[in-house]
N, C-alpha and C. Protein backbone atom coordinates (compact mmCIF):
# COMPACT_ATOMS: atom_id res chain seq x y z
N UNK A 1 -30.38 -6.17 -2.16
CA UNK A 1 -28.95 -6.46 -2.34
C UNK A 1 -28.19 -5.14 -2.41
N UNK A 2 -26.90 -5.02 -1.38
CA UNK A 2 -26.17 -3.71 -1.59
C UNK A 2 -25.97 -3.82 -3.17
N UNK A 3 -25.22 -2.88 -3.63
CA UNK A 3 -24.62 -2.22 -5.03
C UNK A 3 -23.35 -2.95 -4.96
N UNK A 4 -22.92 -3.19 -4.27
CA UNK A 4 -21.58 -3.65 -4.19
C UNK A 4 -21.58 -4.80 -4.86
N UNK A 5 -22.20 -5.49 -3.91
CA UNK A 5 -22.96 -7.06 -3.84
C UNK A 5 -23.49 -7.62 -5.07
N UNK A 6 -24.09 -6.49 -5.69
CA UNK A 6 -24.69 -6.55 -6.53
C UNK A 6 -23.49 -6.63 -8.04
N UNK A 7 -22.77 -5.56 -7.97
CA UNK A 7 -21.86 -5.46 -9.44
C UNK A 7 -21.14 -7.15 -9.51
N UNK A 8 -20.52 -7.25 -7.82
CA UNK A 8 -20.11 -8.51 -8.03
C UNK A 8 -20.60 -9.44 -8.88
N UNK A 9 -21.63 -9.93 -8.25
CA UNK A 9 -22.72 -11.00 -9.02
C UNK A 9 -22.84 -10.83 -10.30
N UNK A 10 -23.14 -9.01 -10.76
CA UNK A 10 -23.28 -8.98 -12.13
C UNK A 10 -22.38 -9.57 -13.00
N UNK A 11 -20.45 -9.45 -12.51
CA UNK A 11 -19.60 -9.84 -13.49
C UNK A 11 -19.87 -10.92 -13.39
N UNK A 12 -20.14 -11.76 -12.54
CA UNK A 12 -20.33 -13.85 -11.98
C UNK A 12 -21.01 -13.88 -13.78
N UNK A 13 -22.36 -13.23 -13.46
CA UNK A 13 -23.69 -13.49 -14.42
C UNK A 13 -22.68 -13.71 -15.64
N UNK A 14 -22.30 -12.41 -15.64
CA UNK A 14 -21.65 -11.86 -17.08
C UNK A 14 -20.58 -13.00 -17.63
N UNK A 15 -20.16 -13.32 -17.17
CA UNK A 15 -18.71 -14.82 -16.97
C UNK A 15 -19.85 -15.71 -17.68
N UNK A 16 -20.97 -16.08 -17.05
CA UNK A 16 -22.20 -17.27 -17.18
C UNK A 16 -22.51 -17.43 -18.21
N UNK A 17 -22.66 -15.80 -19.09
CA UNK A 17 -23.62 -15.90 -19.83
C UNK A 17 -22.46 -15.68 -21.35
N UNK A 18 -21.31 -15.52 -21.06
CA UNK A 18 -20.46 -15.54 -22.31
C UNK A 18 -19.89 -14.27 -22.79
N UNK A 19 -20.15 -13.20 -21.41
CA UNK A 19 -19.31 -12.01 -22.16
C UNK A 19 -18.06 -11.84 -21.63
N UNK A 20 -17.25 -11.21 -22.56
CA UNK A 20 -15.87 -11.07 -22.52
C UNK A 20 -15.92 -9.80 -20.91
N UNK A 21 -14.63 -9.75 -20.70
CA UNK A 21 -14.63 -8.93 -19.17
C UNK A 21 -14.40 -7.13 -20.35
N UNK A 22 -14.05 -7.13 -21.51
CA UNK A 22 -14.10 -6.14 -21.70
C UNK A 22 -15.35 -5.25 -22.13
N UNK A 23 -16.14 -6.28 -21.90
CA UNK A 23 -17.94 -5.70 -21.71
C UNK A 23 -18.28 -5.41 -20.54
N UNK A 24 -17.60 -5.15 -19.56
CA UNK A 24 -17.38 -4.46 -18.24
C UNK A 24 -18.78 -2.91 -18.47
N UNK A 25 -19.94 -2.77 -17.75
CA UNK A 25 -20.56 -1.67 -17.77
C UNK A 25 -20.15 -0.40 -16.90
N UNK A 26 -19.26 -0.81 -16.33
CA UNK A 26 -18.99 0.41 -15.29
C UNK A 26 -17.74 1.15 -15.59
N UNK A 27 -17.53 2.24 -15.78
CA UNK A 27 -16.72 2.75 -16.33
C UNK A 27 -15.45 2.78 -15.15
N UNK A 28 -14.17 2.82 -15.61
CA UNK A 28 -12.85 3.08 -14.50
C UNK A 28 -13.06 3.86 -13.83
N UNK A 29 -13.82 4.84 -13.36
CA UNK A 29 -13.36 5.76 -12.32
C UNK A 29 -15.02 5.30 -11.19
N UNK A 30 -15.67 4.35 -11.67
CA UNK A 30 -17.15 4.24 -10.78
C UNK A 30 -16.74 2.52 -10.18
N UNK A 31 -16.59 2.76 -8.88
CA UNK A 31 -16.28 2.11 -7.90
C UNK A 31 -16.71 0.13 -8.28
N UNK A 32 -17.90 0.49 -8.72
CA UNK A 32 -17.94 -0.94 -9.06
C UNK A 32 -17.68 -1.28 -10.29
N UNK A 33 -16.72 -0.99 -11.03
CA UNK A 33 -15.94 -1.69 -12.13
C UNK A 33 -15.55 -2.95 -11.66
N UNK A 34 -14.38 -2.10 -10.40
CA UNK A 34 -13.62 -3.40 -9.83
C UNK A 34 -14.28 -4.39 -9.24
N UNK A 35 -15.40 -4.83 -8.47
CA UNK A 35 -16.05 -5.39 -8.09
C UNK A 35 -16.66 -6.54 -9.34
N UNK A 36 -17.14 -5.74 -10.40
CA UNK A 36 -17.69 -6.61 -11.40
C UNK A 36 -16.53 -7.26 -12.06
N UNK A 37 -15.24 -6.44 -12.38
CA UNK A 37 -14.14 -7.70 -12.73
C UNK A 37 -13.99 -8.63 -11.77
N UNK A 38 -13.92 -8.53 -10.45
CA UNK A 38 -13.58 -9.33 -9.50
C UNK A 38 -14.84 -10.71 -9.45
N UNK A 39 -16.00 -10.34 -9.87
CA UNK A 39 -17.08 -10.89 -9.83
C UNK A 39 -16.47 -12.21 -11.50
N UNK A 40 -16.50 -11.51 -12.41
CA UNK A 40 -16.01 -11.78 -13.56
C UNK A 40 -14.79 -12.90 -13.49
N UNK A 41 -13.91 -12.54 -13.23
CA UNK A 41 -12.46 -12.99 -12.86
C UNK A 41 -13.02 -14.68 -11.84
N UNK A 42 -13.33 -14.52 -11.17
CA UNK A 42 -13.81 -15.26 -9.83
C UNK A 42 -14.38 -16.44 -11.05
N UNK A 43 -15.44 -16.16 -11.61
CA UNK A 43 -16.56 -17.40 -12.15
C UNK A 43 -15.50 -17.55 -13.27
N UNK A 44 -14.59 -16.56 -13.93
CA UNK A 44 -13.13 -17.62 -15.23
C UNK A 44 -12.62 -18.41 -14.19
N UNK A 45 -12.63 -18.39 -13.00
CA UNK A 45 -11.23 -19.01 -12.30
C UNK A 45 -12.06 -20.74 -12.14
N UNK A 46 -12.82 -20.27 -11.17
CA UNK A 46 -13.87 -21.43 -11.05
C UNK A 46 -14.03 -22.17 -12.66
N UNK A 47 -14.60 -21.37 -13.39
CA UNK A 47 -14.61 -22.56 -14.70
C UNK A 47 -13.21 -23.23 -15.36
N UNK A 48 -11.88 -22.64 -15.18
CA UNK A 48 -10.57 -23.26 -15.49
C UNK A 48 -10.76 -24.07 -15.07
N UNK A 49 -10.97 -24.51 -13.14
CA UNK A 49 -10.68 -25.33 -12.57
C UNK A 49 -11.83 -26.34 -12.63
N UNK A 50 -13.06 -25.71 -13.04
CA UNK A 50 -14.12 -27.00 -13.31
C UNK A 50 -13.78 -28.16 -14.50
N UNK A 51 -12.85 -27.09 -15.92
CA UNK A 51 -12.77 -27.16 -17.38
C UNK A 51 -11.48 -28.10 -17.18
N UNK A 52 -10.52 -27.77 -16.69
CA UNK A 52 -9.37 -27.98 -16.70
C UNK A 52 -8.77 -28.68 -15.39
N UNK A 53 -9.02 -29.06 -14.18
CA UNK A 53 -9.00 -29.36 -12.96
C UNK A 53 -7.51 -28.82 -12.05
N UNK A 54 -6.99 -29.06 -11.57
CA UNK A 54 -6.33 -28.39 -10.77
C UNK A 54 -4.80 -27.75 -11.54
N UNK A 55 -4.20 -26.98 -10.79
CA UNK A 55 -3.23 -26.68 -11.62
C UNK A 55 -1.89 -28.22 -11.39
């Protein structure tokens, strides 16, 4: 799995498993921060709309 690919998934996991996005491992200036929020962000959005259903 690229690195890229990879941070993504990690924030997904991270969303899964109950950590807050400010448990983010990658620090602001290392490229896959954003990727793992985006990863992160992605699996909150999906669970609103699983939790809560459409807007």
């Amino acid at each position: 799995m690229e690195k890229s690919e990879s941070a993504f998934a990690e924030g997904v996991d991270a969303f899964a498993r109950g950590k807050s996005r400010a448990e983010c491992p990658y620090p602001s200036e290392d490229d896959r921060q954003k990727l793992w929020l985006e990863g992160w962000e992605t699996a909150k959005r999906a669970d609103d709309l699983y939790v809560d259903g459409p807007p």
